[in-house]
Structure formats: C-alpha cells, structure tokens
Protein backbone atom coordinates (compact mmCIF):
# COMPACT_ATOMS: atom_id res chain seq x y z
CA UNK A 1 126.34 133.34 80.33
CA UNK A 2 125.94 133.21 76.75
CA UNK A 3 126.70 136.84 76.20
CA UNK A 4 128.93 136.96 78.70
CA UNK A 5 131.40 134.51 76.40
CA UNK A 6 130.37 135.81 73.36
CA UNK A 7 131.70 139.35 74.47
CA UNK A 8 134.84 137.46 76.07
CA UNK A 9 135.49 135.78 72.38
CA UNK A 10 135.19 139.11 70.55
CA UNK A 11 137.61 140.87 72.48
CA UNK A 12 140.06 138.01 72.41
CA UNK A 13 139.76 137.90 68.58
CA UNK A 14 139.79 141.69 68.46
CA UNK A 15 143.24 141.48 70.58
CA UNK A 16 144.78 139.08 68.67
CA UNK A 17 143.71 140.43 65.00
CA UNK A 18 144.84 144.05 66.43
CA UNK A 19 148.44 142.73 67.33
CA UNK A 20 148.61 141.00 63.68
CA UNK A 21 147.72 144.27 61.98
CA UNK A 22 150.92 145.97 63.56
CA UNK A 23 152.74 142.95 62.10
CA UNK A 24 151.13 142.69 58.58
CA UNK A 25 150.96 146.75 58.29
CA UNK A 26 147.15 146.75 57.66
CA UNK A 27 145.09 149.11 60.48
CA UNK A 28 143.30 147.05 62.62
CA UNK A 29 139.89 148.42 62.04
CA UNK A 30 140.24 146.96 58.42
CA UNK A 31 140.83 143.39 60.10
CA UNK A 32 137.82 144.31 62.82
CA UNK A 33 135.89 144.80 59.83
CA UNK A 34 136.77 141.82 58.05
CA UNK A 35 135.94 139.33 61.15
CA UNK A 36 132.31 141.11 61.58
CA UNK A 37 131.73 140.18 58.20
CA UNK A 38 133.34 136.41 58.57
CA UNK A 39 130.58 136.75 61.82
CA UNK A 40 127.63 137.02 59.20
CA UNK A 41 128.25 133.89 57.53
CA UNK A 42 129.41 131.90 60.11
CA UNK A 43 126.92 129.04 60.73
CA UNK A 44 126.11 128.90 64.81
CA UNK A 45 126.99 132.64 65.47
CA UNK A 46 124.01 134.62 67.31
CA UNK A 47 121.67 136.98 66.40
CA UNK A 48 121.98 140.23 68.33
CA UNK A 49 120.14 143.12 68.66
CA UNK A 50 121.11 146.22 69.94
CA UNK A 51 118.59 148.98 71.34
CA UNK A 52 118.85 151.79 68.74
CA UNK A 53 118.77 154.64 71.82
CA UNK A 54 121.70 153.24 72.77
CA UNK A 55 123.87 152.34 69.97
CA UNK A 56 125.04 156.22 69.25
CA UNK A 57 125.75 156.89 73.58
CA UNK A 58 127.45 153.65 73.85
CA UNK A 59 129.73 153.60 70.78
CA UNK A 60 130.34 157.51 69.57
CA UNK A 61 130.26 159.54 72.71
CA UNK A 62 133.48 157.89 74.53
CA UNK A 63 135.25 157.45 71.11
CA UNK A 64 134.32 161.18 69.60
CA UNK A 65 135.40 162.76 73.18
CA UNK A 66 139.01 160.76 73.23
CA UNK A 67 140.03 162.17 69.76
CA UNK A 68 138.24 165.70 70.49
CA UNK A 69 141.05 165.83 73.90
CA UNK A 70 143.65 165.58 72.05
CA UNK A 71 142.53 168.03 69.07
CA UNK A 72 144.27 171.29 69.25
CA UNK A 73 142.40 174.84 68.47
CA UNK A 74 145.31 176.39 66.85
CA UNK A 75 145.23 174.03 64.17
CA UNK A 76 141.86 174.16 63.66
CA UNK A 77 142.48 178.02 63.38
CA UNK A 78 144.81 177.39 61.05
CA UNK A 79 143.23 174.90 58.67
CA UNK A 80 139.83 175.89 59.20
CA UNK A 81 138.84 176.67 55.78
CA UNK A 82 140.02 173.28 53.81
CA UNK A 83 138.58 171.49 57.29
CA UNK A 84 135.21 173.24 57.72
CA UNK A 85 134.54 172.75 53.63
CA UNK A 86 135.03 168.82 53.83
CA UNK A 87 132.67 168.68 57.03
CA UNK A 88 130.36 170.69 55.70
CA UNK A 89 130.61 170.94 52.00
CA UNK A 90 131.92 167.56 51.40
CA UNK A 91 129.07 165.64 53.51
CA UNK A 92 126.40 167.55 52.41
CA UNK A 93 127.38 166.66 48.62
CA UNK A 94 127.77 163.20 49.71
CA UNK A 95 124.57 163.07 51.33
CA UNK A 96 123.40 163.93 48.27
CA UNK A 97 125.00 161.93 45.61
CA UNK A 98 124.32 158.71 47.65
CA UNK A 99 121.04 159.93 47.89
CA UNK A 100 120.09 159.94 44.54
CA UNK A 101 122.20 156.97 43.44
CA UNK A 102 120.03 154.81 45.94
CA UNK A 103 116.87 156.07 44.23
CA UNK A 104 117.97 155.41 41.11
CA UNK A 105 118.59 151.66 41.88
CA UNK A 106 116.08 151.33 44.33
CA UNK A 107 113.09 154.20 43.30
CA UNK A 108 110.89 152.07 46.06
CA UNK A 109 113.39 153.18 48.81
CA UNK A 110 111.51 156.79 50.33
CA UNK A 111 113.57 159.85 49.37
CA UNK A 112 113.66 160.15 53.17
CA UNK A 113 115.09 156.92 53.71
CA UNK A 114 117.70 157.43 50.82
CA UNK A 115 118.94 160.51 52.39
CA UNK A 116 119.27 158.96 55.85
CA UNK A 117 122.27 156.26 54.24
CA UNK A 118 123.91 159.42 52.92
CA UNK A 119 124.20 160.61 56.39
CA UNK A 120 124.97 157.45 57.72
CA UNK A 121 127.69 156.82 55.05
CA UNK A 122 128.85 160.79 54.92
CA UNK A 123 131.44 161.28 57.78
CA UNK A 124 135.01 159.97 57.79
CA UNK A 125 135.21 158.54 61.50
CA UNK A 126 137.62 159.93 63.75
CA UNK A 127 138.81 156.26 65.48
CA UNK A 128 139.04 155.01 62.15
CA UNK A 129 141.54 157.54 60.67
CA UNK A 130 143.03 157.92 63.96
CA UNK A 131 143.76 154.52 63.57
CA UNK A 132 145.04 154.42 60.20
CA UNK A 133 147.02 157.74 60.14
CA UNK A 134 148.85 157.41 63.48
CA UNK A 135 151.31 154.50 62.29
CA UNK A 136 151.94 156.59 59.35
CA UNK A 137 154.20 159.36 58.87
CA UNK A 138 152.19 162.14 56.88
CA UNK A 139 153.15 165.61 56.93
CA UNK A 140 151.66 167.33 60.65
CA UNK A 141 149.71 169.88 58.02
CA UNK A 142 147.48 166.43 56.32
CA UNK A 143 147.06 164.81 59.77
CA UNK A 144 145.50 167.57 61.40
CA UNK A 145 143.18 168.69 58.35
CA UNK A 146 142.25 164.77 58.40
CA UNK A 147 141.86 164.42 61.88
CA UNK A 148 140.13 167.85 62.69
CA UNK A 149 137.86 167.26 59.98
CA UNK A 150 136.36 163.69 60.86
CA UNK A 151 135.54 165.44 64.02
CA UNK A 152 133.63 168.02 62.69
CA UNK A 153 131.62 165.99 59.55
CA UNK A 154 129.66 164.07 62.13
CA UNK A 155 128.02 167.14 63.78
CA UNK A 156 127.35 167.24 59.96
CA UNK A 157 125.89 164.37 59.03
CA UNK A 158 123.91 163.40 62.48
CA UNK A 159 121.83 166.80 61.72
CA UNK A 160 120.71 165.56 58.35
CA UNK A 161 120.79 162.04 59.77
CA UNK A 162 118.63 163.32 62.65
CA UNK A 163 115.85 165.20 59.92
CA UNK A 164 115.81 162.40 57.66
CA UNK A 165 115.14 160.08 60.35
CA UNK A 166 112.15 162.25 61.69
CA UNK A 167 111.18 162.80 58.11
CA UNK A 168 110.77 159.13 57.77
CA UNK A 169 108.78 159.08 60.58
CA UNK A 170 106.37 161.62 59.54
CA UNK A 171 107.38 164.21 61.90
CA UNK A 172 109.55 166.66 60.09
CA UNK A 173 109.77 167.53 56.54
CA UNK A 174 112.62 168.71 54.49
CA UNK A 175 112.95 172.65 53.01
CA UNK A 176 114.75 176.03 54.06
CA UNK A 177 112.45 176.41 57.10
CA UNK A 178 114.92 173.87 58.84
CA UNK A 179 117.90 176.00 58.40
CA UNK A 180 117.24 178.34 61.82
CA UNK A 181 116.59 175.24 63.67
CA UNK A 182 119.56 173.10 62.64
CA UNK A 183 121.51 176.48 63.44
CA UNK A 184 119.97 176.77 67.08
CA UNK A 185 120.77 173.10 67.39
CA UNK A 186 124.75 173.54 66.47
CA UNK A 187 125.45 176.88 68.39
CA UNK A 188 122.69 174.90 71.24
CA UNK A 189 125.17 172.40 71.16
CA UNK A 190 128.24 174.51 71.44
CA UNK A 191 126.76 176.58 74.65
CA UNK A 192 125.84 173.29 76.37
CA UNK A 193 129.36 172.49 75.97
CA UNK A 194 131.31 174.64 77.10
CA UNK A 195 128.82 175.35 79.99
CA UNK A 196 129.05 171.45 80.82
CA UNK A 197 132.64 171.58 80.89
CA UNK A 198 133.28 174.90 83.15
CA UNK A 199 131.15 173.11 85.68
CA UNK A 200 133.19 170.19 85.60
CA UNK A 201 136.41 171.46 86.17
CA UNK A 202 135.05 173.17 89.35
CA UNK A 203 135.24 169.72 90.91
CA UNK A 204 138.32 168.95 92.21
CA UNK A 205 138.89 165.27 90.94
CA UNK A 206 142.39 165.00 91.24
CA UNK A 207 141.33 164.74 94.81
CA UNK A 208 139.57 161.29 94.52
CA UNK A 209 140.90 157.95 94.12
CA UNK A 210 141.93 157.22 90.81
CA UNK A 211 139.75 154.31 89.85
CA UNK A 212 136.81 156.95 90.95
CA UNK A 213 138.19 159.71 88.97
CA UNK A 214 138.48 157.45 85.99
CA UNK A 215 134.76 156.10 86.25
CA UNK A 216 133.67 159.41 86.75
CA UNK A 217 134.84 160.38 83.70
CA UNK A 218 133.11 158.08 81.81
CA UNK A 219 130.08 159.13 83.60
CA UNK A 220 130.41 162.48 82.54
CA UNK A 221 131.11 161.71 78.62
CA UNK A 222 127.83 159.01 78.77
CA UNK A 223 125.81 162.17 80.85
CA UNK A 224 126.95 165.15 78.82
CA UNK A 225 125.88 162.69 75.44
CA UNK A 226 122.54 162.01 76.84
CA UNK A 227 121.84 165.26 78.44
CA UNK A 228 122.49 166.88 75.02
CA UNK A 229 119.81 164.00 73.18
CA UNK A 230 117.23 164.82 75.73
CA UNK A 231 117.58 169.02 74.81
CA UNK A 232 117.36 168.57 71.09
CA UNK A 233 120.62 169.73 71.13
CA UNK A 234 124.04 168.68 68.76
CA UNK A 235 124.96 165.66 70.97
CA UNK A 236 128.26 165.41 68.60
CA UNK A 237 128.93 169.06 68.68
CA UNK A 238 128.19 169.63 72.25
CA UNK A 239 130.83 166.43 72.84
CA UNK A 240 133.51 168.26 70.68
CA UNK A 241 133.49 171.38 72.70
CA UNK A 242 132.72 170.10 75.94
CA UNK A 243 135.90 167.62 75.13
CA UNK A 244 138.11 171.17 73.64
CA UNK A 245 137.42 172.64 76.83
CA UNK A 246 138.30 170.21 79.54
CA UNK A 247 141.67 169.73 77.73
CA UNK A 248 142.47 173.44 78.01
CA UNK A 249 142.49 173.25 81.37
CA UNK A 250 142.98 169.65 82.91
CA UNK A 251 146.57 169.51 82.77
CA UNK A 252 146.86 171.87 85.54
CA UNK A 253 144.53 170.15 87.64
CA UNK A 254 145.54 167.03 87.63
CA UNK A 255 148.48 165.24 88.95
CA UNK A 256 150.86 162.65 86.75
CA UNK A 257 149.15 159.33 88.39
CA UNK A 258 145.54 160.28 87.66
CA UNK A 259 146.38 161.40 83.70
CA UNK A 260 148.75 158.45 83.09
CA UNK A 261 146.28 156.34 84.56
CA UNK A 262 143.11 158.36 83.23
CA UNK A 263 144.95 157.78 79.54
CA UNK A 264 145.39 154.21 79.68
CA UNK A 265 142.08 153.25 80.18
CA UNK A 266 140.31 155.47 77.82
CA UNK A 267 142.65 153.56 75.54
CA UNK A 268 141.72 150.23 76.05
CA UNK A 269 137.80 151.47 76.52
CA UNK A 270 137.75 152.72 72.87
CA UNK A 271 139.67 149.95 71.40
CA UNK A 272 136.83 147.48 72.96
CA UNK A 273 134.12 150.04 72.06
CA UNK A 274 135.53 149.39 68.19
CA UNK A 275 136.22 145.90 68.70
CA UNK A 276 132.20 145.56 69.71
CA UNK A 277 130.51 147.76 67.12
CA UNK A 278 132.60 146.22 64.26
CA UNK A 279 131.43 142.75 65.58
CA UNK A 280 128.09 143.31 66.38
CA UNK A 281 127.42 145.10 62.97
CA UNK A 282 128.02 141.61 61.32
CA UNK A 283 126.20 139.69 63.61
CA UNK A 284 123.22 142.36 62.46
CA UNK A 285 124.13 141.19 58.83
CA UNK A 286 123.60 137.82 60.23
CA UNK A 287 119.97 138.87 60.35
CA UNK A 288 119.51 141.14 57.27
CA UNK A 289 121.13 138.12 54.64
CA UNK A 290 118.75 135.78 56.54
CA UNK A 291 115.86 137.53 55.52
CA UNK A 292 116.85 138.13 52.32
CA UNK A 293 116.45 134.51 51.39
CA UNK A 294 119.68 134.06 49.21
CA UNK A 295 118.25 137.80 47.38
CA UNK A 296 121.54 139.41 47.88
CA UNK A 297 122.66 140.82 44.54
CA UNK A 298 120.46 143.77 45.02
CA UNK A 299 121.69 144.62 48.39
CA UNK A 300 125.17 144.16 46.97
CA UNK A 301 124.93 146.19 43.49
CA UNK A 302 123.60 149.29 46.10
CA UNK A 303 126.45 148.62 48.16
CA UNK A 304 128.79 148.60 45.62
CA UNK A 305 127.24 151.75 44.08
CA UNK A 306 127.24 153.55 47.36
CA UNK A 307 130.80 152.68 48.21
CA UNK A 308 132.17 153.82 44.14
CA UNK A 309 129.63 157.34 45.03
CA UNK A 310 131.03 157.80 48.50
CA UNK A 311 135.02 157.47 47.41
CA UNK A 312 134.45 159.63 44.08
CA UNK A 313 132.48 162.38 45.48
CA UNK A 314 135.60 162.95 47.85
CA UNK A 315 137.98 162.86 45.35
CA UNK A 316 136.43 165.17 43.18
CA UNK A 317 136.06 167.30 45.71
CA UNK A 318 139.54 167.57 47.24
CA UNK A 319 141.16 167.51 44.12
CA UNK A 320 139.55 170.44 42.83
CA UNK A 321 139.95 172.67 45.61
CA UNK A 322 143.47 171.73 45.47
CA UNK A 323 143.69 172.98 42.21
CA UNK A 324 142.36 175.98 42.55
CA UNK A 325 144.15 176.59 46.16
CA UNK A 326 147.42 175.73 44.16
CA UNK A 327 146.18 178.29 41.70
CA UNK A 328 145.31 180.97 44.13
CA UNK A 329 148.69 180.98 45.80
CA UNK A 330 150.71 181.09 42.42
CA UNK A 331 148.55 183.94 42.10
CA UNK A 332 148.31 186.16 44.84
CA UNK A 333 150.95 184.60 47.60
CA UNK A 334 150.16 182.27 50.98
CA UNK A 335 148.58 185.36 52.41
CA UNK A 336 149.10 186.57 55.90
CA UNK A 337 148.99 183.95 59.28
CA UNK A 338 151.67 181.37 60.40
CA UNK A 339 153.56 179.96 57.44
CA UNK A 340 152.18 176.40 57.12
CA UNK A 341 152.80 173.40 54.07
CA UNK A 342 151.77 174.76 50.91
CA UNK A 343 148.97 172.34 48.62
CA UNK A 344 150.33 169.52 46.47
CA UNK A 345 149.22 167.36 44.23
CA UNK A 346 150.74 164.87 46.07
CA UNK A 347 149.04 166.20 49.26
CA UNK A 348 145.39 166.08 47.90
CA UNK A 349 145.62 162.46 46.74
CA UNK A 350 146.41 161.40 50.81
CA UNK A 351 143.59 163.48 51.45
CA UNK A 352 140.90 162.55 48.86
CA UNK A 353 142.32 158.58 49.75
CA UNK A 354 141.56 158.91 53.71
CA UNK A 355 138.03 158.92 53.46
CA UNK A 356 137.58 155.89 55.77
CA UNK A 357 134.54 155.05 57.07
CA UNK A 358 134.16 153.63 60.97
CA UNK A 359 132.21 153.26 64.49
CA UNK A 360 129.89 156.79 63.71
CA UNK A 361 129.01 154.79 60.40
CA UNK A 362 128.13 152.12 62.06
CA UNK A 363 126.47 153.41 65.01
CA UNK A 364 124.03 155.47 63.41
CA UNK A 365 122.97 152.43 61.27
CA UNK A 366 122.24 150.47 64.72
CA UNK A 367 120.56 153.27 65.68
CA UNK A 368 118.03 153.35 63.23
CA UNK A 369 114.41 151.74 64.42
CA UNK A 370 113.30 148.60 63.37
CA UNK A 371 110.22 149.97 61.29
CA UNK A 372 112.46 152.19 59.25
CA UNK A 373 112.13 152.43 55.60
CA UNK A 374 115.07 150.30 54.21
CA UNK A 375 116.72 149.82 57.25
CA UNK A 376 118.22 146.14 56.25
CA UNK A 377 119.33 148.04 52.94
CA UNK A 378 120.74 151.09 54.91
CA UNK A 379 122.51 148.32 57.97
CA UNK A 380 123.92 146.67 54.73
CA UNK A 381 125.59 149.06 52.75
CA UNK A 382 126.52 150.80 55.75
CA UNK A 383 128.71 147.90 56.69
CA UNK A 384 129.95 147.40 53.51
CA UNK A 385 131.22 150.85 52.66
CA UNK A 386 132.95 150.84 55.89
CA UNK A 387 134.84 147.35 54.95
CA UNK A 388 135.07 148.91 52.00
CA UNK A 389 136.88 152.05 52.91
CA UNK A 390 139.05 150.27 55.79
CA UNK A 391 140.03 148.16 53.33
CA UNK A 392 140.68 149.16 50.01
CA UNK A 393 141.81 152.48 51.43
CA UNK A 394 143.23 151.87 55.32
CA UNK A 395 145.16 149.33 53.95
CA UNK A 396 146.38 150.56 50.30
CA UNK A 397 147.48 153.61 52.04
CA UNK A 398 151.10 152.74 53.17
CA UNK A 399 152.29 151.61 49.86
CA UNK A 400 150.63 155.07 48.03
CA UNK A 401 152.04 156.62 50.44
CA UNK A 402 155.81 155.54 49.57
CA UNK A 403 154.84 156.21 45.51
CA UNK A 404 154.27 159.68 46.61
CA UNK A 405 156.83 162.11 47.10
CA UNK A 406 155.19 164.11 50.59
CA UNK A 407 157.67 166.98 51.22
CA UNK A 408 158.93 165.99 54.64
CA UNK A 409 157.52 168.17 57.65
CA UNK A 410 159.09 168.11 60.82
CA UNK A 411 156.59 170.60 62.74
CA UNK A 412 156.19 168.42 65.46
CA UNK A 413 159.42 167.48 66.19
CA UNK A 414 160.57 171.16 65.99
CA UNK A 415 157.78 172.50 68.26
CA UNK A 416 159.24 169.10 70.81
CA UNK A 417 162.57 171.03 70.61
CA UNK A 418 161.32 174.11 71.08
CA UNK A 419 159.13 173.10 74.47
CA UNK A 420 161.97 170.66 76.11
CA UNK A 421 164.21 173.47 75.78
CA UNK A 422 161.82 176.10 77.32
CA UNK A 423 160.96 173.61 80.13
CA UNK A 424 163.94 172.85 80.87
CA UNK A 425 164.88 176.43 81.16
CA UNK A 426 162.34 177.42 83.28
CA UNK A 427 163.24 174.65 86.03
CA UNK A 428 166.93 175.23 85.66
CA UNK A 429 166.06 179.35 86.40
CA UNK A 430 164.16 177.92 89.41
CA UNK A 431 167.09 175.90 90.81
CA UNK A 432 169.92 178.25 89.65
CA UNK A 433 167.91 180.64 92.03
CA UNK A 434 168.59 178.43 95.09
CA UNK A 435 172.01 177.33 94.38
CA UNK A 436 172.94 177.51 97.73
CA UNK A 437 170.68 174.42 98.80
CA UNK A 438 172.99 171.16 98.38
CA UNK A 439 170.66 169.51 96.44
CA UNK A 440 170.30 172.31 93.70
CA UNK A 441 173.83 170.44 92.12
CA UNK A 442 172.62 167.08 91.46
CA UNK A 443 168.94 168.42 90.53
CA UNK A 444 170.39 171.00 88.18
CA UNK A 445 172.15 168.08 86.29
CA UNK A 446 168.40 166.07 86.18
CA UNK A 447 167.41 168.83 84.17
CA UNK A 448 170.38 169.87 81.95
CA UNK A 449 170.53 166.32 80.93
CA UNK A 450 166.91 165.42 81.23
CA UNK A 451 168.04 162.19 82.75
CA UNK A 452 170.63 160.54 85.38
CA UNK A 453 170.28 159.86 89.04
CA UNK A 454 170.03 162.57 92.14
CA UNK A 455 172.16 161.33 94.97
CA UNK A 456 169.35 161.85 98.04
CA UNK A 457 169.62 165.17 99.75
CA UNK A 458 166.30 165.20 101.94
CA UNK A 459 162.99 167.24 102.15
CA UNK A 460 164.85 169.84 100.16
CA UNK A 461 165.49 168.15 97.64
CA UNK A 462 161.68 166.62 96.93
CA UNK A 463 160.45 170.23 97.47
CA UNK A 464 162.95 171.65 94.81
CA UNK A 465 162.12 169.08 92.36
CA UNK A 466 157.82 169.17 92.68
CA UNK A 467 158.42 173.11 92.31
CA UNK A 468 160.70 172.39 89.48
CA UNK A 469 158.12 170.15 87.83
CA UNK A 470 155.32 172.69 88.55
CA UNK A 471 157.04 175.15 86.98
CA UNK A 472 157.84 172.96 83.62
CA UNK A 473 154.55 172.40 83.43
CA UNK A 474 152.96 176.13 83.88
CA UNK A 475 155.80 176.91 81.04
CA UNK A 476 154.14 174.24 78.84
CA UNK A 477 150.82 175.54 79.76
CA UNK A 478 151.98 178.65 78.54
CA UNK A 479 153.50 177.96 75.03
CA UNK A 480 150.16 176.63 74.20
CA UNK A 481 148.11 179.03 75.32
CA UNK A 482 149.78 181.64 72.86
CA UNK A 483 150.06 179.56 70.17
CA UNK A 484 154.28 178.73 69.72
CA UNK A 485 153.21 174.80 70.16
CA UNK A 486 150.47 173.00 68.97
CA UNK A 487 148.69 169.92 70.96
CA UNK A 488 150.48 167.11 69.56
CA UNK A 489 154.04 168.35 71.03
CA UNK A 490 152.12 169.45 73.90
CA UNK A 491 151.20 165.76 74.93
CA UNK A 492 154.63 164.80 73.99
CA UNK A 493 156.41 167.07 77.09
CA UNK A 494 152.86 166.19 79.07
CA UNK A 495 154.26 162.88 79.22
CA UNK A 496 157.72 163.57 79.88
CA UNK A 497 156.68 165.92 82.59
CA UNK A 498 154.45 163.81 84.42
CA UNK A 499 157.47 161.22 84.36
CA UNK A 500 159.86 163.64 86.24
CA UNK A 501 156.76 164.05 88.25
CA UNK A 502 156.64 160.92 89.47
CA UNK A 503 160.10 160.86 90.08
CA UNK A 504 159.84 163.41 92.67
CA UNK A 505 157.73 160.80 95.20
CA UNK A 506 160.32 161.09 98.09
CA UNK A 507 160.14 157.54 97.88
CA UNK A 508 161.57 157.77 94.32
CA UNK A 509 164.15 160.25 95.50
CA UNK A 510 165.16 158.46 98.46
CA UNK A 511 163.11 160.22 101.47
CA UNK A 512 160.64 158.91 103.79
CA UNK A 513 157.63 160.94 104.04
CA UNK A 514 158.80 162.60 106.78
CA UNK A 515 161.41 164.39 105.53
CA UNK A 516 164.76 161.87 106.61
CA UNK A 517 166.64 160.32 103.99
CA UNK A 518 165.61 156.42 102.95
C-alpha cells in the first residue's frame, strides 16, 4: 500500500507541477527535475530501489519509440550530415572530455568507470527536448536537426555505455578490435527492426478492440526492447527503426478511433514514465547523500565540472561547424537537394543551447549495478547535469530565443496548405464524379469548405463520404511517400482526416445502420 500511494502522490505532483509550467513558461521536465531533487532532502521520503535490468525497458523503450513515430525520413535525409555528426561526433567527444575531467578530479575513479558517466551524460534526450522545443516556435529546419538527433545520440552513447559497463566488469576491454562488433551490433539492430516491424503489421489490429490494440502495443515496444537486449543487439537502434517503419505504414491500417485513441494514451504513458524516473532518481539521491555522511562537496565540484564539460563541449562543437558550413556555402553555393534554411549564427546558438539532458540520462544511471565502480558518483552527477541542463537551459531558452533574430520559417504551415488543398481535391474529384447522387451537393460543400453540416441523404450518402475519406487519406499517403510533405504536416491532415472520418458514422450523418435515415 505504501508504494501504491507513493506512486499516486508522484503523479499528482507531476500533474499539477506540469500544468504550472505551461503557466510560468518553464518545460515541465525542468520542474520534474526540481521536485526529485526537493525528494532527496526531504526528511520521511523512502528509499527506493529500482532493478537495473529494468530501468532502461521500463523508462526508454516506450518514450524513444513515441518520438521515433513521429520522426520523418525525409528530414533525416535532408539534415543528415549536421544530425549524424552531433550523434556521433558530438557524443563521442563528450564521452571523452567528461571522461578525462572525472579522472582528473577523481584519479581513484577506474578509467572504465569514468567513461561510463560520459555515456550516461552524452545524449540529449528526445522527451526532454521534445518537451522543451514543442511550445516554442523555432524554425522547422532547428527542430528537426534537434529532434532527429537526440534520437540517434543514444544508439551512440548506450554502445560505449554498454563496453564501458562490461569493461568495468572485467569482461571486455577497450581498443580498435571493438569497432566490427559495435558495427554488427548497429546494422544487428537495424535488421531486427525492420524485420520486427514487417511482422507486425501483418496482424490486422485495427480488427481488435481498442483497449486490446492499445495494450498490445505496449507489449510490442516492451518485447521488441527486450528481444533486442537478449541478441546483443542495438536495443535503441533496433527501437528507432522498428518505430520508422510501423509509421510508414500504420496510417493505412488503422481506422480514426483506434489512432486517436492509440495517441492519447501513449501520451499520458510517457508523461508518467517521466514523471517516475525524474522522481525516483531523487529518491536514489536520497540514498547516495546518506552515505556520504555530510561529504558532499566532492560529489558536487564533479558535478559541477561535468555539467560546465558537457554544455562547452557542445558549444564548441556546433559553433564551429557552423562556421565553417557558413563558410563553405559563401564559397561554393547550397549545393544540389531541396532548398532548406541556410546556417546562422543565430541558428547555432539554439542549437549548441538545446543540449538538455533527460529520462535516457537517467535511466542508464539506474541501470548501472550496485557493485559498479563509482556508481553513487556516476547516479549523482547524472542527476545533476540533467537539473542542470533542464534548467539553466530548458528554461533560459524562451527569453534567448526572443534576443535572437531566427529568420521566420513557415515550412510547416506551407506543406499544411499544400496537403489540405490536395486532399481536398482528391475527395471533391471523387464526388464531382457522382454528381448525380443527391447527396454529392451537400457532401461536395463538406469538403470545399472543410466544415458545415450535410442535411441526411441515406446509405448513399455514408458510402460517398467513407470513400471520400479513404481517398483523402491514400492522397496524404501519397505526398509523403514522394517526399512534397514532411511528417509533421502529415500528422496535422492525419488528424483532420480521421475527424471527417468519424463524421461519416451513419450515426453522425443521420442513418441507422441499416441504411434508413435517423
């Protein structure tokens, strides 16, 4: 009963500090982040401990595969030479430089042990900037270089993590020799993937009761996760794709009442997954500053180090390649491939400021064993460089954001245009092709005005309008396959779609399921 409230009272304060963020203008994970560390020094809290096997399945695998739907591979395309440097490039150098920083403070801590916090620290989360950047307004080229990219860096960092780890433990050693098998355990994870997902669209769950189809999809994330783990296999990578895949091809096999549905609750499942690992991470601290006897100014000058190594490794970074991407196309031109925002200075300061840390941070610290070298050291800063980053950064962001001068980008809303119009012209050809059906009048008005009422007109009516709606949403289908919209405008005329969908239930429409008029 104990945990039972104690789980109740975290996502009640998680609720209530996430609907004061939208009022304040500070992201919520910053304020998650702040009560986890309140729950460290609050006398009477409990101690809990978390199996480490279970910490990265329970907290990454639903999170990573909600932002991985919604990522689009045209983008990625697009972007992926600034993207693939950061998650590669960028973590490995962080990895690095927190690395040796550690050491330096700390020469006790095993080389090992100090490489495992860089991986731990590395990776920008994808729920955190999610988070963050979605009630902002930054030009479509930034968000999806941010958001692709904190994707991609975990893959990174949970294959050094994973070798460090196993280091530690006197079963792997670092050197060159690694490189085939951390290659065979990416491209391992990228087969399993897509394989996993093929076989799962060959069941027809828009067939099944919704609350089924829904818990069956969390099934599948938690199996494809573990699955992965137990074949020595990218567990984040194989997520990624596996996640890529399905959202090529769900939309047009499933209805409007499973996905609206299906979307609402992976909602409220990852905001409670982030509410708990942002909680339980401080009651873990709870432990750590127990033990530490009142010691703390160690722990805290690493902390601090490791936080000052993990922001100004990024900024370098980004800031650099800026300059000489700036450089490049004064030079030589944009070169050849859809004409997207050209780099600013303006635009690498966003970037080298939304470095912040979240739930893969803090995950992969839980999941460390509790004979690890420096694990209360790693836990620590771990926790601290995500406050750190959620705060200082998450919630400095709005006001840099109105010092800078972004040059406005409308991509989205153009590519919106651009797909309303082309639905819409699809279902009006439709219609206009059956003009001599009574209905076709007040249905050809629906979609000319994309909104009004249909005065009832019978079966035909509800038949001309599903077909209407299927055909909308093969068009849709279509303008993303070959590239003339990108996901996020995609989801956008999704969800009108499945709205006209559901207003094409006779009962909507005003005929019994029979056929008669209501």
């Amino acid at each position: 009963m104990a945990v039972f409230e104690l789980v109740i009272a975290m996502l009640l304060g998680g609720a209530l500090l996430a609907a004061w963020s939208g009022r304040i203008g500070v992201p919520y994970p910053a304020l998650l982040s702040l009560a986890g560390a309140i729950a460290a020094i609050v006398p009477g809290t409990p101690e809990v401990v978390i199996e480490p096997e279970l910490a990265l399945a329970l907290f990454v695998a639903p999170t990573l595969l909600d932002a991985a739907f919604d990522a689009s591979p045209r983008d990625l395309r697009d972007n992926w030479l600034p993207v693939g440097l950061l998650a590669v490039v960028v973590v490995g150098l962080t990895v690095a430089v927190v690395a040796v920083t550690v050491r330096l403070i700390a020469p006790d801590l095993p080389w090992a042990a100090a490489i495992a916090l860089g991986a731990v620290v590395a990776p920008p989360d994808a729920s955190a900037a999610a988070a963050v950047l979605r009630q902002l307004r930054l030009p479509h080229r930034l968000l999806v270089i941010l958001e692709e990219e904190s994707l991609l860096n975990d893959a990174t960092a949970l294959l050094i993590y994973r070798v460090a780890v196993g280091a530690a433990a006197g079963g792997a050693a670092f050197g060159w020799h690694l490189l085939p098998e951390l290659l065979l355990t990416a491209g391992g994870g990228a087969v399993l993937g897509w394989a996993l997902a093929r076989i799962w669209l060959l069941f027809p769950m828009h067939r099944a009761e919704i609350p089924i189809a829904v818990l069956v999809q969390f099934i599948g994330a938690f199996a494809v996760w573990m699955l992965a783990d137990r074949l020595g296999v990218s567990a984040i990578i194989t997520m990624v794709v596996y996640a890529m895949v399905i959202a090529r091809h769900a939309p047009a096999r499933s209805d409007a009442r499973h996905r609206i549905a299906s979307y609402a609750v992976w909602e409220v499942a990852v905001f409670v997954l982030n509410v708990l690992a942002f909680v339980l991470i401080g009651l873990q601290l709870k432990a750590i500053l127990g033990r530490l006897d009142g010691a703390v100014a160690p722990y805290a000058w690493t902390a601090g180090a490791v936080l000052l190594a993990v922001i100004l490794v990024r900024f370098a970074w980004v800031m650099s390649y800026n300059a000489v991407l700036r450089w490049k196309i004064g030079r030589f031109g944009p070169g050849p491939g859809r004409v997207l925002m050209r780099p600013t200075v303006q635009g690498g300061i966003v970037v080298s400021w939304c470095g912040m840390r979240g739930i893969v941070t803090l995950a992969t610290a839980l999941a460390l064993p509790e004979a690890f070298p420096g694990r209360d050291l790693i836990v620590f800063c771990a926790f601290w460089v995500v406050l750190g980053t959620l705060v200082v950064q998450g919630a400095t962001l709005r006001p840099l954001l109105r010092r800078l001068t972004l040059p406005e980008d409308r991509t989205v809303e153009e590519e919106v245009r651009l797909a309303r119009a082309e639905t819409a012209r699809a279902a009006l050809g439709h219609i206009d092709g059956h003009a001599s059906r009574a209905a076709a009048g007040g249905l050809r008005s629906v979609y000319a005005r994309r909104g009004g009422e249909v005065e009832p007109a019978g079966e035909a009516l509800v038949e001309m309008h599903q077909t209407a709606v299927a055909i909308q949403r093969r068009r849709l289908m279509t303008l993303r396959a070959v590239g003339e919209i990108g996901d996020d405008a995609f989801h956008v005329l999704e969800e009108e779609i499945d709205i006209l969908e559901l207003n094409a239930d006779p009962r909507v429409l005003g005929v019994d399921p029979s056929g008669e008029r209501a």
